[in-house]
PDB file of N, CA and C in Angstrom:
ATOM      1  N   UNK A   1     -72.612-115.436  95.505  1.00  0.00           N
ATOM      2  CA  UNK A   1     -71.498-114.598  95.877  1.00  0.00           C
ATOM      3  C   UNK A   1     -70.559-115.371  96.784  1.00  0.00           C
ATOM      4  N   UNK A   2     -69.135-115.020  96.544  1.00  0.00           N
ATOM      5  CA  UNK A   2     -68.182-115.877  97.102  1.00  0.00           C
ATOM      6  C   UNK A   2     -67.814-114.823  98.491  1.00  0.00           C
ATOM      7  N   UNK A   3     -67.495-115.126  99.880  1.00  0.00           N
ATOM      8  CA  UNK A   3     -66.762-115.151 101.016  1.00  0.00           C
ATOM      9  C   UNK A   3     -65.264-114.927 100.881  1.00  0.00           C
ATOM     10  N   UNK A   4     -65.221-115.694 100.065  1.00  0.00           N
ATOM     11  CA  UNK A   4     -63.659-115.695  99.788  1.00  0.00           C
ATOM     12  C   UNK A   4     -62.667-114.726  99.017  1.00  0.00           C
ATOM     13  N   UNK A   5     -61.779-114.195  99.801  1.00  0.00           N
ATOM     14  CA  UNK A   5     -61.218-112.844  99.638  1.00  0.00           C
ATOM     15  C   UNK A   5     -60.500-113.040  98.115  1.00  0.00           C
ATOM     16  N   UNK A   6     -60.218-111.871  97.326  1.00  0.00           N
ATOM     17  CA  UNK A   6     -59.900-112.248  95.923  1.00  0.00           C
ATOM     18  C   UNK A   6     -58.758-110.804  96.051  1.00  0.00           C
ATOM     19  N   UNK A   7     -57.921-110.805  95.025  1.00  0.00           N
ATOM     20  CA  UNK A   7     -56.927-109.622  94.787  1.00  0.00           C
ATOM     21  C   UNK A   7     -57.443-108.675  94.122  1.00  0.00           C
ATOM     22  N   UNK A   8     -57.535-107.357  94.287  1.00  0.00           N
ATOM     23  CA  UNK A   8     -57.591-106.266  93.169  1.00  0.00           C
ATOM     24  C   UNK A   8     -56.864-105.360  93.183  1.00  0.00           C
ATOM     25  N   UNK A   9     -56.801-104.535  92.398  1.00  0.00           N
ATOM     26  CA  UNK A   9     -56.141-103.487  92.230  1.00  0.00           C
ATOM     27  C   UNK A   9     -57.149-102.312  91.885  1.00  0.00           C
ATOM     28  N   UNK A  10     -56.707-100.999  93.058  1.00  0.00           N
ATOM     29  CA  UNK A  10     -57.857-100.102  92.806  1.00  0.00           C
ATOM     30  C   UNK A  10     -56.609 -98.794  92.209  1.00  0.00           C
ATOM     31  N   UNK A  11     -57.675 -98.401  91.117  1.00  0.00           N
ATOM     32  CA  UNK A  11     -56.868 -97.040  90.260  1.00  0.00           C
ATOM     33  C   UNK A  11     -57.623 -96.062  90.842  1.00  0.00           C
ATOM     34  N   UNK A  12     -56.835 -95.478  91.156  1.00  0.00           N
ATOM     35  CA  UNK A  12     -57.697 -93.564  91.787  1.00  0.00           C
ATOM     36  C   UNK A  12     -57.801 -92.649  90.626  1.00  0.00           C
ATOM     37  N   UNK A  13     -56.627 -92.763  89.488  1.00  0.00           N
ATOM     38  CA  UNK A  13     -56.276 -92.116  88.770  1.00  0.00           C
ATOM     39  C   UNK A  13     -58.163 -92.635  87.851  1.00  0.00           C
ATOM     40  N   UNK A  14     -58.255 -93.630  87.262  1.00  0.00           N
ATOM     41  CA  UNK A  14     -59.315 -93.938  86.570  1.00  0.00           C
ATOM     42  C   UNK A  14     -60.872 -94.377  87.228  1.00  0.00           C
ATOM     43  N   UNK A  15     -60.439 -94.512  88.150  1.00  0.00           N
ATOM     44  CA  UNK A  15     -61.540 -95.035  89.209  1.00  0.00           C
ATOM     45  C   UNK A  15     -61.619 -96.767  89.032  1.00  0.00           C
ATOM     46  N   UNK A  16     -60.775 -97.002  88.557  1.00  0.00           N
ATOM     47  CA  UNK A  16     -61.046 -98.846  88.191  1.00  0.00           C
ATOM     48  C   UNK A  16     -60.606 -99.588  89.487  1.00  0.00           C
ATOM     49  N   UNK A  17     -61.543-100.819  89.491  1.00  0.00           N
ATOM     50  CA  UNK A  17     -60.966-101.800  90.034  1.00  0.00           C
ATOM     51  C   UNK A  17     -60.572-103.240  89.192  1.00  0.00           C
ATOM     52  N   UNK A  18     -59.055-103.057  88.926  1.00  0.00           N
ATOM     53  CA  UNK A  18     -58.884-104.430  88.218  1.00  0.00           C
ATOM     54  C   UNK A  18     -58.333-105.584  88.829  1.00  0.00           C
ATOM     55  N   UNK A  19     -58.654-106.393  88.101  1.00  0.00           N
ATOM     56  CA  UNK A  19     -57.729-108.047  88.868  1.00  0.00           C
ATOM     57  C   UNK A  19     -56.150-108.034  88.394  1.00  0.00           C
ATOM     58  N   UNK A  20     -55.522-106.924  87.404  1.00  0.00           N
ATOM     59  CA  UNK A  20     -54.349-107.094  87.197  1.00  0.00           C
ATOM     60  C   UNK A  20     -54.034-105.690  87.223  1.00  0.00           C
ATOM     61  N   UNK A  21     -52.688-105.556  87.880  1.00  0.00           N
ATOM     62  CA  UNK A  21     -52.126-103.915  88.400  1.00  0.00           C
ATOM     63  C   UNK A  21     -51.534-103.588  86.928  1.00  0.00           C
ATOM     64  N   UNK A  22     -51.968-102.245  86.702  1.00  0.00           N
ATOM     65  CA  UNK A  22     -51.506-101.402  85.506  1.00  0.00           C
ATOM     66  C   UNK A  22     -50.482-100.766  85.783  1.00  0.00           C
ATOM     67  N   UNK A  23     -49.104-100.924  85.130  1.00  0.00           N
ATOM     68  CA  UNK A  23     -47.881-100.684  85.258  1.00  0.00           C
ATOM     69  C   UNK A  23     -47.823 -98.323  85.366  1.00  0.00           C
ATOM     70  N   UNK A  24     -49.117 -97.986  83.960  1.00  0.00           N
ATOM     71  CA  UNK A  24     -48.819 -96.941  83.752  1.00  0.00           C
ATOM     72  C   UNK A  24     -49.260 -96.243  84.843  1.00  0.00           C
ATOM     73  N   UNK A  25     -50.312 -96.458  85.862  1.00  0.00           N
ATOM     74  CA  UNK A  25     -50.814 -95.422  87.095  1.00  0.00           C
ATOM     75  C   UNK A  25     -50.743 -96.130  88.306  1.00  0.00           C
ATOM     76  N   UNK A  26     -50.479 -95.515  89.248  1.00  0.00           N
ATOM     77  CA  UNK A  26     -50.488 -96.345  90.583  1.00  0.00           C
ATOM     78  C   UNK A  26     -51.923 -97.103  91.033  1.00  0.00           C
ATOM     79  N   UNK A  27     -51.681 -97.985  91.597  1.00  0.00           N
ATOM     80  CA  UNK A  27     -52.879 -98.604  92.394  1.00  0.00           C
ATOM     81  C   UNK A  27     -52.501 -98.688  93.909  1.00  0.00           C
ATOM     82  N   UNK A  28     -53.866 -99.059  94.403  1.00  0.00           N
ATOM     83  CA  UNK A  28     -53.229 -99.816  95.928  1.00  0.00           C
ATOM     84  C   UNK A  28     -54.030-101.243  95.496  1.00  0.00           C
ATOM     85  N   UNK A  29     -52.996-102.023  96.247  1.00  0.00           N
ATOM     86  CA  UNK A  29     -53.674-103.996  96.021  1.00  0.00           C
ATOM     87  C   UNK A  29     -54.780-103.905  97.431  1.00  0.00           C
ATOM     88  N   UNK A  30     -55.919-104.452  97.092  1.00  0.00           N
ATOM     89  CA  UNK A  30     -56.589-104.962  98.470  1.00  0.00           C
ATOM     90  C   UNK A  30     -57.375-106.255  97.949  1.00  0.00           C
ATOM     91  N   UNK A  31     -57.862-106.819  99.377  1.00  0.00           N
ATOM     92  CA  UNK A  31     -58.487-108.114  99.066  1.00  0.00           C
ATOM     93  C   UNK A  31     -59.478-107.828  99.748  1.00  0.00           C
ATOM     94  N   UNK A  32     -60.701-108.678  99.153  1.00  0.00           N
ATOM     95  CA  UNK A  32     -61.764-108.177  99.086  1.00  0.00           C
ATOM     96  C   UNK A  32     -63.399-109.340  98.636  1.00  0.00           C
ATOM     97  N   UNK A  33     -64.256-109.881  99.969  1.00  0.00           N
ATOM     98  CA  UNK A  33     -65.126-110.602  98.617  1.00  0.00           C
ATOM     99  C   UNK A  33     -65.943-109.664  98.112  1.00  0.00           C
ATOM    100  N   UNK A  34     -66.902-110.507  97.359  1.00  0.00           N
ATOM    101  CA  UNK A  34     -67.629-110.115  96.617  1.00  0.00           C
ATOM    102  C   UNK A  34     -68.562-108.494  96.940  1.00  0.00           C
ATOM    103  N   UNK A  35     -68.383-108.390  98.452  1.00  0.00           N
ATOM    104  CA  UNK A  35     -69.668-107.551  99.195  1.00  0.00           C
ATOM    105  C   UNK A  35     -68.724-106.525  99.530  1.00  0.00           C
ATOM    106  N   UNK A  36     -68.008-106.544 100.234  1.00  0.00           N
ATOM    107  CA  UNK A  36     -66.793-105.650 100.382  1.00  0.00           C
ATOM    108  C   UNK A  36     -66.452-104.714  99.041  1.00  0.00           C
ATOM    109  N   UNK A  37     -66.126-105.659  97.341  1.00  0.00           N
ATOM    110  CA  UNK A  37     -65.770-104.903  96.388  1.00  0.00           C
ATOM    111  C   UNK A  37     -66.859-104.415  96.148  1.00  0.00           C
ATOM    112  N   UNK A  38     -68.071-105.166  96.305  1.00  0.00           N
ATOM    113  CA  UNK A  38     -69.265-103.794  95.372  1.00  0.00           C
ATOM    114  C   UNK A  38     -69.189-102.282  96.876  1.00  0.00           C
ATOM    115  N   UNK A  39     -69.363-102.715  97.710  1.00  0.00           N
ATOM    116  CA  UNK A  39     -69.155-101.629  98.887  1.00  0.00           C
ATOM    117  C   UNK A  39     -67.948-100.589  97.881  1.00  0.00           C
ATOM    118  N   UNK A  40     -66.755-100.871  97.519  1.00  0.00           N
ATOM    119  CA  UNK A  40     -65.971 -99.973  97.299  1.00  0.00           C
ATOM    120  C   UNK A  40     -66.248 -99.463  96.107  1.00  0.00           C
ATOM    121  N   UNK A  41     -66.641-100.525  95.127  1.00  0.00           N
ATOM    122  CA  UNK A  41     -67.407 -99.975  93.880  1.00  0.00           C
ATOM    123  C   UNK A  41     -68.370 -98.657  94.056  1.00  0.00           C
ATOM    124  N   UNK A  42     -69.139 -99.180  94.960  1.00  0.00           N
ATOM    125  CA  UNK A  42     -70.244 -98.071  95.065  1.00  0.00           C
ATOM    126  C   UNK A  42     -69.569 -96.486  95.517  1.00  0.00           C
ATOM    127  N   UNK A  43     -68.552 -96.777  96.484  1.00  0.00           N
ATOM    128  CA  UNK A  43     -68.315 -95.681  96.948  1.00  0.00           C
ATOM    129  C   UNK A  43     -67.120 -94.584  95.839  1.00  0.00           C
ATOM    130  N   UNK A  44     -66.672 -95.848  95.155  1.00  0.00           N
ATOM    131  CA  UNK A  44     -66.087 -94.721  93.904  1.00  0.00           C
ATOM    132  C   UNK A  44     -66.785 -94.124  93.124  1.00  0.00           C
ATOM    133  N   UNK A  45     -68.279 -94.540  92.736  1.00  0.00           N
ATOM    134  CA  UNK A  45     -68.983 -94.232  91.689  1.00  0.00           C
ATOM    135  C   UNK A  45     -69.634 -92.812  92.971  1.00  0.00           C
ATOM    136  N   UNK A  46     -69.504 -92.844  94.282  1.00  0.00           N
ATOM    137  CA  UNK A  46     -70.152 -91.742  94.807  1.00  0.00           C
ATOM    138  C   UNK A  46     -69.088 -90.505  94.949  1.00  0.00           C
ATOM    139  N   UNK A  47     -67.721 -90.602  94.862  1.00  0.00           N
ATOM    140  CA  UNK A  47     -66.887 -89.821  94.518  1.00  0.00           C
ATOM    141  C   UNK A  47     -66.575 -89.298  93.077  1.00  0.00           C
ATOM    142  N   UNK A  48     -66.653 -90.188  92.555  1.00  0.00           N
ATOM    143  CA  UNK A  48     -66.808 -89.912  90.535  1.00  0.00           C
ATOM    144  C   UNK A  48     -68.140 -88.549  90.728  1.00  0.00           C
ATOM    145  N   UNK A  49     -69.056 -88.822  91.160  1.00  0.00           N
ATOM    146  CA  UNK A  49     -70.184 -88.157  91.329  1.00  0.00           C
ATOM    147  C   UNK A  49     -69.739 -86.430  92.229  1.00  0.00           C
ATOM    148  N   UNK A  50     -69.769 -87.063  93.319  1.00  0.00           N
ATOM    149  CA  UNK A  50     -69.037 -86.028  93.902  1.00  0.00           C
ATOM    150  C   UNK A  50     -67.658 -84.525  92.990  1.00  0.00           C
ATOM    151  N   UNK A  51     -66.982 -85.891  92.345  1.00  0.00           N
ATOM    152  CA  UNK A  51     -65.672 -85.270  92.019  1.00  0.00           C
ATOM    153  C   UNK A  51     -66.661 -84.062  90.565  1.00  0.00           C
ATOM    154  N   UNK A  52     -67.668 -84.479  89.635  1.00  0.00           N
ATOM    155  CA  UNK A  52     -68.470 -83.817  88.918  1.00  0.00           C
ATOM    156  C   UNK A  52     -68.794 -82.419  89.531  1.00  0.00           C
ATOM    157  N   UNK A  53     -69.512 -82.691  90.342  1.00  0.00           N
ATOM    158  CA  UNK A  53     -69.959 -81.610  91.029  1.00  0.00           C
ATOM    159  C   UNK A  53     -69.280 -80.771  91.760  1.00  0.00           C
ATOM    160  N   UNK A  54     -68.017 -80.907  92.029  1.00  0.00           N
ATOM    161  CA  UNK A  54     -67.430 -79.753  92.474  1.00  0.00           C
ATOM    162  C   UNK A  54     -66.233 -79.179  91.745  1.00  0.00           C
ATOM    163  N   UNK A  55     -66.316 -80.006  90.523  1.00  0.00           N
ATOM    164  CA  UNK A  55     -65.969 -79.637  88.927  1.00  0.00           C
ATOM    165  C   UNK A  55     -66.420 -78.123  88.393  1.00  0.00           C
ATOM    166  N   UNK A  56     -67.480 -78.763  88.697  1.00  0.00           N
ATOM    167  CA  UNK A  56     -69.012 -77.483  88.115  1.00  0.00           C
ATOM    168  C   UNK A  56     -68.769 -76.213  88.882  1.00  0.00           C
ATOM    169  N   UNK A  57     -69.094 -76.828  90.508  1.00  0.00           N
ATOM    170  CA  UNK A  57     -68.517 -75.499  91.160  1.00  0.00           C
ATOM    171  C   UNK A  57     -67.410 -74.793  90.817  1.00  0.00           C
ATOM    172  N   UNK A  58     -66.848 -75.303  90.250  1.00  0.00           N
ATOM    173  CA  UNK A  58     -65.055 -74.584  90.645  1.00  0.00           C
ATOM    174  C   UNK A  58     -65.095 -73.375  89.448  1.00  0.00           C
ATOM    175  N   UNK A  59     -66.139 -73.399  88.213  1.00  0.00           N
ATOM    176  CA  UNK A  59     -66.297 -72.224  86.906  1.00  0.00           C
ATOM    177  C   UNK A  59     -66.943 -71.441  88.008  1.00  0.00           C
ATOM    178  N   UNK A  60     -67.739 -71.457  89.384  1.00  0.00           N
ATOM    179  CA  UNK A  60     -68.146 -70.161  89.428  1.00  0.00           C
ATOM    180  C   UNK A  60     -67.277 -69.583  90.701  1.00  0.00           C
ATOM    181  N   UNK A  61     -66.674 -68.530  89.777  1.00  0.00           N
ATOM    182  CA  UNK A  61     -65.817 -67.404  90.901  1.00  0.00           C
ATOM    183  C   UNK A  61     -65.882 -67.158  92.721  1.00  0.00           C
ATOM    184  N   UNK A  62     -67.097 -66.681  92.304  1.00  0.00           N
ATOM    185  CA  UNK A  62     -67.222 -65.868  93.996  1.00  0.00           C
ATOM    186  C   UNK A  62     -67.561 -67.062  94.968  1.00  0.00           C
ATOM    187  N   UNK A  63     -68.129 -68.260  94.368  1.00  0.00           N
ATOM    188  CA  UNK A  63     -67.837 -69.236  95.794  1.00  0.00           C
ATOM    189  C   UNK A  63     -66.616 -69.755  96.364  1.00  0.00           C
ATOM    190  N   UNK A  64     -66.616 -69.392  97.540  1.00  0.00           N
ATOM    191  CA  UNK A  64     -64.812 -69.545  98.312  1.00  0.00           C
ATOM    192  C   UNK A  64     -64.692 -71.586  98.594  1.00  0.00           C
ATOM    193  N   UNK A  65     -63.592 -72.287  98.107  1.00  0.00           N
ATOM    194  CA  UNK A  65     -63.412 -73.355  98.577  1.00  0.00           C
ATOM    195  C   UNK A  65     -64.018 -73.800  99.640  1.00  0.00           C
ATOM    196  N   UNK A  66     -63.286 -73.109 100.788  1.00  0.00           N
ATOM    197  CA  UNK A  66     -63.640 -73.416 102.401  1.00  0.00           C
ATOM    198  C   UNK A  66     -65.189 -73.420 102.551  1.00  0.00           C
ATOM    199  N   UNK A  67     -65.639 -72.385 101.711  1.00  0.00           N
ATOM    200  CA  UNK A  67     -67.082 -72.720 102.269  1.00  0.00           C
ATOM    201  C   UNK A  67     -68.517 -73.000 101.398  1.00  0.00           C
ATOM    202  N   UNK A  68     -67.811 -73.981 100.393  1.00  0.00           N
ATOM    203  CA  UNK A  68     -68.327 -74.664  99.541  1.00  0.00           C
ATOM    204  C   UNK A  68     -68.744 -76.210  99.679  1.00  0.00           C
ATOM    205  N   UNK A  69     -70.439 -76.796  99.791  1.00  0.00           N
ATOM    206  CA  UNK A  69     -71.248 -77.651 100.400  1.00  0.00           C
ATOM    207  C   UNK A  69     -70.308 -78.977  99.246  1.00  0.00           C
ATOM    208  N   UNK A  70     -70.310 -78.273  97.508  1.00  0.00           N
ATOM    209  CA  UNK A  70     -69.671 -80.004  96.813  1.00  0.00           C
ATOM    210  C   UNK A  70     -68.169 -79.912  97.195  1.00  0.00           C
ATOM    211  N   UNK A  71     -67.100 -79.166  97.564  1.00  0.00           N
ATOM    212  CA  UNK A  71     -65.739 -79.660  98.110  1.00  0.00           C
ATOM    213  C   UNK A  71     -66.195 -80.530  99.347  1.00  0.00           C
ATOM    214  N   UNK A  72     -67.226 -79.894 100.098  1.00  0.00           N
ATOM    215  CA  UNK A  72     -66.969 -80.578 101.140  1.00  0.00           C
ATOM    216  C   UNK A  72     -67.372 -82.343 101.546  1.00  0.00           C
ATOM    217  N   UNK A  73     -68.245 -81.832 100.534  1.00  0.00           N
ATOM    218  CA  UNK A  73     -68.654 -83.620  99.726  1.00  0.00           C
ATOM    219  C   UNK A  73     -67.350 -84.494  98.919  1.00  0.00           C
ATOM    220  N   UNK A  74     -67.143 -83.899  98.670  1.00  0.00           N
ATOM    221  CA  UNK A  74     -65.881 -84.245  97.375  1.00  0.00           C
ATOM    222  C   UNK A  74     -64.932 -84.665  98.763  1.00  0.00           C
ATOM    223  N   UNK A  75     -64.479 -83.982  99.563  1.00  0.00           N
ATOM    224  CA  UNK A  75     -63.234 -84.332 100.531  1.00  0.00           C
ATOM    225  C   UNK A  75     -63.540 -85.395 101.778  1.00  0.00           C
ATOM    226  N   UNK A  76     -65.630 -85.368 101.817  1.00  0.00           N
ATOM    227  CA  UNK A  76     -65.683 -86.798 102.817  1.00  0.00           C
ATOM    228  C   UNK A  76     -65.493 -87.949 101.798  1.00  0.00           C
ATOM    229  N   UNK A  77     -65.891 -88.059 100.907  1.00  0.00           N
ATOM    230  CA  UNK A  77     -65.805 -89.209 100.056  1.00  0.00           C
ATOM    231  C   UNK A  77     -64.567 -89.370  99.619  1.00  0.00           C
ATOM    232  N   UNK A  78     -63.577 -88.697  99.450  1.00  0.00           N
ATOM    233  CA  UNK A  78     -62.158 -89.259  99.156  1.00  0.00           C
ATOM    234  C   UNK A  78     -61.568 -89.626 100.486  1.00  0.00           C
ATOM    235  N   UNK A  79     -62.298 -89.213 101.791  1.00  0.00           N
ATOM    236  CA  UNK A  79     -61.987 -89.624 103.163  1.00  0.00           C
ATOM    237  C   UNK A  79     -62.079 -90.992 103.396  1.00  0.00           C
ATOM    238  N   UNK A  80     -63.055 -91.107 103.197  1.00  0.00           N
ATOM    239  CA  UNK A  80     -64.258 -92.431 102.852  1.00  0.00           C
ATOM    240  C   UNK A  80     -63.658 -93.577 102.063  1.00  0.00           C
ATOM    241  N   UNK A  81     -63.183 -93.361 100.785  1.00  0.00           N
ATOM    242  CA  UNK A  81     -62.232 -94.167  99.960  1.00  0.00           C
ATOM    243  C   UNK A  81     -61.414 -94.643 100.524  1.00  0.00           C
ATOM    244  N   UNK A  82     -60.802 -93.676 101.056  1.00  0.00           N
ATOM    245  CA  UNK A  82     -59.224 -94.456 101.796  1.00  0.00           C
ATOM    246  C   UNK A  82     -59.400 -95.320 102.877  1.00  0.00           C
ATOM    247  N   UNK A  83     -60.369 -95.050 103.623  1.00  0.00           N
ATOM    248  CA  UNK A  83     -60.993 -95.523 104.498  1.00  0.00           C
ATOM    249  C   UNK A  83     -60.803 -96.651 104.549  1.00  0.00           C
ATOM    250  N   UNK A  84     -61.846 -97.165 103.156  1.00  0.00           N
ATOM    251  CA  UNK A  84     -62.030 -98.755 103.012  1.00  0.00           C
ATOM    252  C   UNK A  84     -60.965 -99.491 102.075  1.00  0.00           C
ATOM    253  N   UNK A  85     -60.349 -98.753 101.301  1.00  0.00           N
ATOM    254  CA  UNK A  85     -58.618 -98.905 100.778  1.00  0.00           C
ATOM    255  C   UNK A  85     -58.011 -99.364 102.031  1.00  0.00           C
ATOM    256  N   UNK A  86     -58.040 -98.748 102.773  1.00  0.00           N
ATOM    257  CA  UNK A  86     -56.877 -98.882 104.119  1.00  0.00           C
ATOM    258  C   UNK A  86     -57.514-100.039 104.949  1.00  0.00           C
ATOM    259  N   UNK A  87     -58.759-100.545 105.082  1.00  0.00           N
ATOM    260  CA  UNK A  87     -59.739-101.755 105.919  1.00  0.00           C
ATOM    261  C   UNK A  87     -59.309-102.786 105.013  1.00  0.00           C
ATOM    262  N   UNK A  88     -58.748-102.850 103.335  1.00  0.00           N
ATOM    263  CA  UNK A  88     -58.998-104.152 102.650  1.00  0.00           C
ATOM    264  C   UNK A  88     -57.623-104.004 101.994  1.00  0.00           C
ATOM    265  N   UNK A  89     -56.890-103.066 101.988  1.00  0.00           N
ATOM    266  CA  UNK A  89     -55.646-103.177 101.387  1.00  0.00           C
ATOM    267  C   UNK A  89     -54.591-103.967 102.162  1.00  0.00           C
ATOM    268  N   UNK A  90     -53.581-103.831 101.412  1.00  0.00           N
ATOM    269  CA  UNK A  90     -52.529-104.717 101.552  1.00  0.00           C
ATOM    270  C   UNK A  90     -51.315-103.893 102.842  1.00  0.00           C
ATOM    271  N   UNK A  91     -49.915-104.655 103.127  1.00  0.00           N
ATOM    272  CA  UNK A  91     -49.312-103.390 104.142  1.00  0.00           C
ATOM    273  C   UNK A  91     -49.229-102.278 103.113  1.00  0.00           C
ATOM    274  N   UNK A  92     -48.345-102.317 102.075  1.00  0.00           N
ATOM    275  CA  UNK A  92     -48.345-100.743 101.373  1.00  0.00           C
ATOM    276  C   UNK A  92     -49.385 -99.714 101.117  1.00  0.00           C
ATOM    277  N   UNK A  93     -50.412-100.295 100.967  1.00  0.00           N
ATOM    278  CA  UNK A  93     -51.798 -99.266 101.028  1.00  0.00           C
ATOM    279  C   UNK A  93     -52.150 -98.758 102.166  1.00  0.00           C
ATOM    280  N   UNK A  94     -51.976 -99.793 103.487  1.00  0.00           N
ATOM    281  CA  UNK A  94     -51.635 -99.071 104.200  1.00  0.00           C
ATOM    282  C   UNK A  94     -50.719 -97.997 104.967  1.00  0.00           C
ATOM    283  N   UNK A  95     -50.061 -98.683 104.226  1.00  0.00           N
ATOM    284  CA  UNK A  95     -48.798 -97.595 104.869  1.00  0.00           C
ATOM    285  C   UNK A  95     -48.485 -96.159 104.452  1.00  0.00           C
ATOM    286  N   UNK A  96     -49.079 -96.611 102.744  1.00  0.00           N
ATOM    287  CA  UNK A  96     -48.965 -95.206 102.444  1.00  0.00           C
ATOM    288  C   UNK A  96     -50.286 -94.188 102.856  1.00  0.00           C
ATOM    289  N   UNK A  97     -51.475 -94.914 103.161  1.00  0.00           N
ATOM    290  CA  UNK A  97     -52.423 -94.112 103.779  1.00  0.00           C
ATOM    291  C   UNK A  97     -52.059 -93.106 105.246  1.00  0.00           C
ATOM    292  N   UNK A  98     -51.537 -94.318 105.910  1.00  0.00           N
ATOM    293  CA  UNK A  98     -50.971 -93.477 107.348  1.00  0.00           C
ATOM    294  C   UNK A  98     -50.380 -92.388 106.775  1.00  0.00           C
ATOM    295  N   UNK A  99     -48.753 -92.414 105.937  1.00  0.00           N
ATOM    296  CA  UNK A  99     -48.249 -91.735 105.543  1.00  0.00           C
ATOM    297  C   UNK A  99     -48.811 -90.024 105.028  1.00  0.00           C
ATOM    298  N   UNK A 100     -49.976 -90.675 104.080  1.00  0.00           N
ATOM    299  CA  UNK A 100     -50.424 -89.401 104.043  1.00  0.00           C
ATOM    300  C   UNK A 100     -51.148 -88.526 104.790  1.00  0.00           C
ATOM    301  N   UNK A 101     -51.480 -89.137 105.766  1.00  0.00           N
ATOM    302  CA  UNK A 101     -52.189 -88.688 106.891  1.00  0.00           C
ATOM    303  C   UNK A 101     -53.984 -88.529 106.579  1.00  0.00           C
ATOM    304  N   UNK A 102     -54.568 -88.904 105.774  1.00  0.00           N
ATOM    305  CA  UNK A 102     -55.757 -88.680 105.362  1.00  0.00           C
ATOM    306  C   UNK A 102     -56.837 -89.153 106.182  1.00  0.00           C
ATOM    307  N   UNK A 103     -56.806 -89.865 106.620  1.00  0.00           N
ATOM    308  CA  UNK A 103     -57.685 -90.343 107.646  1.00  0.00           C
ATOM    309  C   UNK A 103     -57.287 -89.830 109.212  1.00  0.00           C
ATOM    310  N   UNK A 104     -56.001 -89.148 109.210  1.00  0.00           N
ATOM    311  CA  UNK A 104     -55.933 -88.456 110.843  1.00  0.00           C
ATOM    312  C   UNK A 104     -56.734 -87.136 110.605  1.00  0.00           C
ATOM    313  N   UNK A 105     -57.329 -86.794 109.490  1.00  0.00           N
ATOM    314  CA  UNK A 105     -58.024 -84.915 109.192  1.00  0.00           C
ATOM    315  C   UNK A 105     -58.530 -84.888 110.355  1.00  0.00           C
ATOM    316  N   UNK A 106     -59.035 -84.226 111.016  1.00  0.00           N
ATOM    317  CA  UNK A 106     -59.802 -83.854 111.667  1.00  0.00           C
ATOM    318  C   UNK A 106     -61.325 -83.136 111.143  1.00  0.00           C
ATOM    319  N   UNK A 107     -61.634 -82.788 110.070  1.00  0.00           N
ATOM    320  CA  UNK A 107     -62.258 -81.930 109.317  1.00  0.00           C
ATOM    321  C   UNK A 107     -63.360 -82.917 109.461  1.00  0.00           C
ATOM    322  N   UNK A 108     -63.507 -84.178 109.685  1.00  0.00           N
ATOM    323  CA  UNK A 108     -64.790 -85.164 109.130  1.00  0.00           C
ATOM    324  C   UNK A 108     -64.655 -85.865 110.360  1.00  0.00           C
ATOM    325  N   UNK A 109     -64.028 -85.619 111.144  1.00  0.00           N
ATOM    326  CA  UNK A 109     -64.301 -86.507 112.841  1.00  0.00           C
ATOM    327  C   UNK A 109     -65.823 -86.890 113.436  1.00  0.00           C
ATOM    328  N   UNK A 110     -66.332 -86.001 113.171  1.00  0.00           N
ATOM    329  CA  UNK A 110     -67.865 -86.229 113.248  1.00  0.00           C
ATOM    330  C   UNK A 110     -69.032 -87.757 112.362  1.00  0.00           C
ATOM    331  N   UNK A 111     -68.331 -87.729 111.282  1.00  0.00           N
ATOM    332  CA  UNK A 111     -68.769 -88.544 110.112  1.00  0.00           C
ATOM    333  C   UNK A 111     -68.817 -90.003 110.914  1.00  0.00           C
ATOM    334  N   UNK A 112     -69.475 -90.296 111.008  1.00  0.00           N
ATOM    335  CA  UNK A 112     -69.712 -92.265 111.604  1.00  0.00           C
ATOM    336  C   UNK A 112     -69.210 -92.922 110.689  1.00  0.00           C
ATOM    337  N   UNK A 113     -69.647 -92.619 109.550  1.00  0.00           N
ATOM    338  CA  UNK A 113     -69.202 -93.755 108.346  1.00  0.00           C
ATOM    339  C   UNK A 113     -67.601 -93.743 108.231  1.00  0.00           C
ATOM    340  N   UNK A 114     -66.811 -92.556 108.533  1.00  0.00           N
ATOM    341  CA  UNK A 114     -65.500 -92.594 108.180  1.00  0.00           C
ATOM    342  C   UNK A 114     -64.679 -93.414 110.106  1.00  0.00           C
ATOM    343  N   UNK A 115     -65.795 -93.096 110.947  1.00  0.00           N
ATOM    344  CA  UNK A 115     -65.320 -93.352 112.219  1.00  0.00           C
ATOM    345  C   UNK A 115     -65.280 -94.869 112.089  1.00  0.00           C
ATOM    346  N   UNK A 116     -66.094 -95.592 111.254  1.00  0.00           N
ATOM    347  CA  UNK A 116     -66.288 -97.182 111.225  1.00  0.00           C
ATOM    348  C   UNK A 116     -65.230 -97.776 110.643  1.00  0.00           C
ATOM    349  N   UNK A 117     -64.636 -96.935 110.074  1.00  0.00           N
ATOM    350  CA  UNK A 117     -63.615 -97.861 109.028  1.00  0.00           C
ATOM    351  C   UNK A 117     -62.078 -97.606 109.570  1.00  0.00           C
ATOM    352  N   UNK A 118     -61.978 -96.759 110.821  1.00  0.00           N
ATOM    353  CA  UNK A 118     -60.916 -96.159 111.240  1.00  0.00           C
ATOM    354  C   UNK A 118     -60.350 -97.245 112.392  1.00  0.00           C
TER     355      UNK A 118
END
């Protein structure tokens, strides 16, 4: 495994990480070695996961958003994403992270893992 930081491009829209930016969906660029990208790898495949399961939830009626255990999974892990988007991205990934404010939530302040990357 190489040390040495490399370019990617991460799709939210598909969950990909490619070495060349796809004109049709947005990416953010970050750099990244080898340990860092499987780190982000992993953590998309735990939101892909996440994003399933509160898929499922959402056919049954009477559970309310707010106080539903897979949104609330689903919303640390897209916390989480940006997280390390915003630790390995480029200025625009960052900037548009600030912008959106996703990492100022307050909702996951507690979370260590999202406090590490902040």
């Amino acid at each position: 495994m190489t040390h040495e930081k490399q370019t990617y491009h991460v799709d939210l829209v598909s969950g990909d990480v490619l070495g060349q930016k796809l004109e049709e969906n947005p990416s953010f660029t970050i750099h990244a070695t080898d340990e860092e990208l499987a780190e982000l790898k992993q953590c998309l495949e735990e939101h892909h996961k996440d994003d399933m399961e509160s898929y499922a939830r959402s056919h049954v009626p009477y559970l309310l958003y707010h106080h539903d255990r897979a949104n609330d999974k689903y919303d640390a892990a897209m916390k989480k994403l940006y997280a390390i988007i915003y630790r390995l991205g480029d200025e625009n990934a960052r900037n548009h992270i600030k912008e959106i404010g996703i990492l100022e939530d307050n909702k996951f302040e507690g979370n260590q893992e999202v406090q590490n990357f902040k």
